[in-house]
Protein backbone atom coordinates (compact mmCIF):
# COMPACT_ATOMS: atom_id res chain seq x y z
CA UNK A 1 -14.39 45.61 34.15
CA UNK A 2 -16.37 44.78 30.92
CA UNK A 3 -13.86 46.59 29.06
CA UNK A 4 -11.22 44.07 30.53
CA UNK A 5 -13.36 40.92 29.71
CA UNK A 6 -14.22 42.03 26.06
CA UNK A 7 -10.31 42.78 25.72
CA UNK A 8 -9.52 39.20 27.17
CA UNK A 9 -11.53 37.79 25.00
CA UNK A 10 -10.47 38.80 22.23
CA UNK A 11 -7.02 38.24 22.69
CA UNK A 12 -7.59 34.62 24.42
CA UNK A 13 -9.36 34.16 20.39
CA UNK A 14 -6.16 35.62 18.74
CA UNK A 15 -4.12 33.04 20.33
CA UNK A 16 -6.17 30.10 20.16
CA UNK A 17 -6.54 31.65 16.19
CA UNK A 18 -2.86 31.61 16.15
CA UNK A 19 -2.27 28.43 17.80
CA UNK A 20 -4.64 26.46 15.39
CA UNK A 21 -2.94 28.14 12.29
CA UNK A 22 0.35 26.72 13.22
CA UNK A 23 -0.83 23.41 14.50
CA UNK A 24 -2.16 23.11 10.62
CA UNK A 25 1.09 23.50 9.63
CA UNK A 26 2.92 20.09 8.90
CA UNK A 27 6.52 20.04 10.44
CA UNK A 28 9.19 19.57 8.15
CA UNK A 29 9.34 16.09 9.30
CA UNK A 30 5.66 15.03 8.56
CA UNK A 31 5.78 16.29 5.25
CA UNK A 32 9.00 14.40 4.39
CA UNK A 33 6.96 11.23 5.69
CA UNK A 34 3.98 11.67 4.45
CA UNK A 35 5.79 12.38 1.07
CA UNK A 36 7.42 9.01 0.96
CA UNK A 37 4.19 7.01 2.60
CA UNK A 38 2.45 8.40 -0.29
CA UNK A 39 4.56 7.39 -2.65
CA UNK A 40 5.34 4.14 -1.40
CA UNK A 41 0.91 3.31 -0.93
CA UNK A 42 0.75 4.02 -4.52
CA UNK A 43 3.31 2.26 -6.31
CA UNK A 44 2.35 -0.71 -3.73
CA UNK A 45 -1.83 -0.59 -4.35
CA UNK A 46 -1.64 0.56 -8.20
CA UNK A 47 -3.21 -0.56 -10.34
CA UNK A 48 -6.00 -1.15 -8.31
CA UNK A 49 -8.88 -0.40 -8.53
CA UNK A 50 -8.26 -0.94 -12.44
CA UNK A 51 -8.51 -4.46 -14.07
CA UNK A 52 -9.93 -5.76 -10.56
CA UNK A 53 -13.18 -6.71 -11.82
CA UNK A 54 -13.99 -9.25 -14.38
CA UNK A 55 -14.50 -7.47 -18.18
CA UNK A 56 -12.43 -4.45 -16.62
CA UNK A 57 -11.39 -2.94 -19.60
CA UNK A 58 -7.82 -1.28 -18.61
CA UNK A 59 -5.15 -3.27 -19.96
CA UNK A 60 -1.92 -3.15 -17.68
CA UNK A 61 -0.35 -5.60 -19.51
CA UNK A 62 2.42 -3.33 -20.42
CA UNK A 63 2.58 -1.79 -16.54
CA UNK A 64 3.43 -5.65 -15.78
CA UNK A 65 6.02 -6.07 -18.40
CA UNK A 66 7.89 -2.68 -16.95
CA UNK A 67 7.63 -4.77 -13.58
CA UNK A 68 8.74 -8.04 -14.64
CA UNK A 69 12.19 -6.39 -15.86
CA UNK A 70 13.15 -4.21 -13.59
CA UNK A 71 12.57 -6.41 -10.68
CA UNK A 72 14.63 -9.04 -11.74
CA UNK A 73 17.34 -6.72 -12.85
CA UNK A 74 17.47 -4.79 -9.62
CA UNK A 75 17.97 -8.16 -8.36
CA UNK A 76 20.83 -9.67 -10.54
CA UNK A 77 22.58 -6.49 -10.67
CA UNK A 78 21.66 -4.19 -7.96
CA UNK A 79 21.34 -7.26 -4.95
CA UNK A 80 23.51 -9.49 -6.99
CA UNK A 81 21.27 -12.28 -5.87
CA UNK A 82 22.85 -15.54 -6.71
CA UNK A 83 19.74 -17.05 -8.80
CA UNK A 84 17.89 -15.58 -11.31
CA UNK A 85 14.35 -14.84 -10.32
CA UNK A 86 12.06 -16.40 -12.07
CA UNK A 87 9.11 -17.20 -10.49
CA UNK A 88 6.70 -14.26 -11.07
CA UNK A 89 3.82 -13.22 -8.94
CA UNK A 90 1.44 -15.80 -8.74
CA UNK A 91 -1.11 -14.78 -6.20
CA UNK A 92 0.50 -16.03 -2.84
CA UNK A 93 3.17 -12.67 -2.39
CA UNK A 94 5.78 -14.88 -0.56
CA UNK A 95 8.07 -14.75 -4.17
CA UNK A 96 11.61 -13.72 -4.30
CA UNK A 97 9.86 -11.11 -7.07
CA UNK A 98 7.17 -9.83 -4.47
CA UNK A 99 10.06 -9.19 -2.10
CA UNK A 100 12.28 -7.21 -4.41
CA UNK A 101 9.70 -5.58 -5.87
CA UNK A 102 8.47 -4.07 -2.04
CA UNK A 103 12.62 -2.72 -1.97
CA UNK A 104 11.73 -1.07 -5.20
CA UNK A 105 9.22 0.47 -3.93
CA UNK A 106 10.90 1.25 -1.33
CA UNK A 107 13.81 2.94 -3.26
CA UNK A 108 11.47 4.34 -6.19
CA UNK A 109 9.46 5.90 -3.16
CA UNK A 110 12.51 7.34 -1.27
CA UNK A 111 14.09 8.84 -4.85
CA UNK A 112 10.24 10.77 -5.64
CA UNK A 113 10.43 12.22 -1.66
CA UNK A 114 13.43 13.89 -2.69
CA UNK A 115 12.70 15.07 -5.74
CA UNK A 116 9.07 16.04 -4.70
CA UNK A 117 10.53 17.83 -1.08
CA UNK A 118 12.89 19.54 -3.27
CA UNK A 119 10.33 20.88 -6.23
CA UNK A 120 7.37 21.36 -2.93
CA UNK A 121 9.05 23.57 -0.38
CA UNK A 122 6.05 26.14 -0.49
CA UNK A 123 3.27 23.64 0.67
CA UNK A 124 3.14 23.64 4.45
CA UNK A 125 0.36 20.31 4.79
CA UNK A 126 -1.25 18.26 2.80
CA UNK A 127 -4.42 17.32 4.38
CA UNK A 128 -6.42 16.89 1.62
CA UNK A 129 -4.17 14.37 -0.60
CA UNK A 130 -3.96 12.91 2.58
CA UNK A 131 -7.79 12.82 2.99
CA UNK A 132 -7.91 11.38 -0.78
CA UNK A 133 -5.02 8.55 0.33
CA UNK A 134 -7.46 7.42 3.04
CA UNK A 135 -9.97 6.99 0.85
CA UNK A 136 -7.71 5.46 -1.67
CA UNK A 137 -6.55 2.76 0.71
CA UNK A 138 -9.69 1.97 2.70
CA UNK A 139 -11.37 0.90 -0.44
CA UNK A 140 -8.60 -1.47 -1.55
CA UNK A 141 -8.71 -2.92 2.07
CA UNK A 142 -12.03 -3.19 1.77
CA UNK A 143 -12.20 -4.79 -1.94
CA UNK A 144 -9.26 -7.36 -0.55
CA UNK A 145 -11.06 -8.33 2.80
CA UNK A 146 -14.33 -8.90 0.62
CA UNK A 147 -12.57 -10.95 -1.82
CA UNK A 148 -10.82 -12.88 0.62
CA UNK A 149 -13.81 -13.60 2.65
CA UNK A 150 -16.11 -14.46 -0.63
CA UNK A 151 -13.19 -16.97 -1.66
CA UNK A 152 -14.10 -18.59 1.51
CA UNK A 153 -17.46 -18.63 1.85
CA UNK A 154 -18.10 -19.69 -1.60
CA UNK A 155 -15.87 -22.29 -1.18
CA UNK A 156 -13.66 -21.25 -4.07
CA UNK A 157 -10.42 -21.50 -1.90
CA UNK A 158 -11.58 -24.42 0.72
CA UNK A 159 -13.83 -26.72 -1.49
CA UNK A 160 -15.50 -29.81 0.44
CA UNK A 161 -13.44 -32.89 0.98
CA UNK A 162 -13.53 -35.62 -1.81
CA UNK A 163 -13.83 -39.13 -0.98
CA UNK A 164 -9.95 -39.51 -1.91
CA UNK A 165 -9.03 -36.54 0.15
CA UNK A 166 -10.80 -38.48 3.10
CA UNK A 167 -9.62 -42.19 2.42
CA UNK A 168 -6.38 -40.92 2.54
CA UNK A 169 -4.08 -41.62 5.54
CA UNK A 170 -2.92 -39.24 7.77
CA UNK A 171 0.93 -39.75 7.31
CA UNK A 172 1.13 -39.32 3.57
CA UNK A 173 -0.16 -35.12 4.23
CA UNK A 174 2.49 -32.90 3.71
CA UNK A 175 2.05 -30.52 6.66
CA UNK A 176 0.57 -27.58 4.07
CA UNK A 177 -1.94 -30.05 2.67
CA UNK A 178 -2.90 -31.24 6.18
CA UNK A 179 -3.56 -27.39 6.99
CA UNK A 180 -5.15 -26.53 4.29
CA UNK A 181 -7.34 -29.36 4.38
């Protein structure tokens, strides 16, 4: 009888052994997803957390300029958009540019899962570089929610109302300055 329980045991451990080295494995489908999540978090968050802070001293000026062409070329010749875009990013993200730019991504992302599921087909997870993504996007949610929320409560965003802003009647608000004051 004990020779039956120590031989149960030890096979009930080889499978549950067994089972947990396969469930570590990523299907073929998870990897191809993660792959282009990846890709697509980074070219969306980069640069950050570079040139974020006041006296940073990275200079992306020339990551910009490589941005500011290709958008608006995808655009004219890739979307065939009938205007020109030529309003660049200027803080709000609700540009023509900020919304071609996210389909770049988009593309640029799909075109380095290919390439990197066709140069990675050894690597069966990736559980640390997802660990480091985490990390990676927690603290840019983090620095944007704190930014956001200082903007406010410093009253760098919503300042107090002036006497003009107050004198003013009701019906000459557009309906954005009546929200935002």
């Amino acid at each position: 009888m004990a020779e039956s329980y120590v031989a149960g045991g030890a096979e009930s451990w080889g499978k549950a052994a067994q089972s947990q080295t396969s469930a570590s494995e990523w299907s073929f489908a998870h990897r191809v997803i993660f792959r282009f999540v990846f890709s697509y978090l980074v070219l969306d968050i980069f640069p950050f957390p570079f040139g974020s802070f006041p006296g940073s001293v990275w200079n992306f000026s020339a990551y910009d300029k490589f941005w500011y062409g290709l958008v608006p070329w995808f655009g004219k010749h890739i979307l065939h958009l009938r205007n020109a875009i030529t309003v660049f990013p200027n803080g709000s993200g609700d540009t023509t540019f900020n919304y071609v730019q996210l389909l770049v991504f988009g593309v640029i992302a799909a075109v380095a899962t290919i390439v990197w599921t066709v140069l990675d087909r050894q690597r069966s997870e990736y559980r640390t570089l997802h660990e480091w993504l985490r990390i990676y996007v927690r603290y840019m949610l983090a620095f944007t929610m704190l930014t956001y929320g200082f903007d406010k409560v410093i009253k760098l965003q919503f300042p107090d109302l002036g006497l003009g802003r107050l004198a003013e009647p009701l019906g000459n608000y557009s309906p954005f300055a009546l929200l935002w004051t």
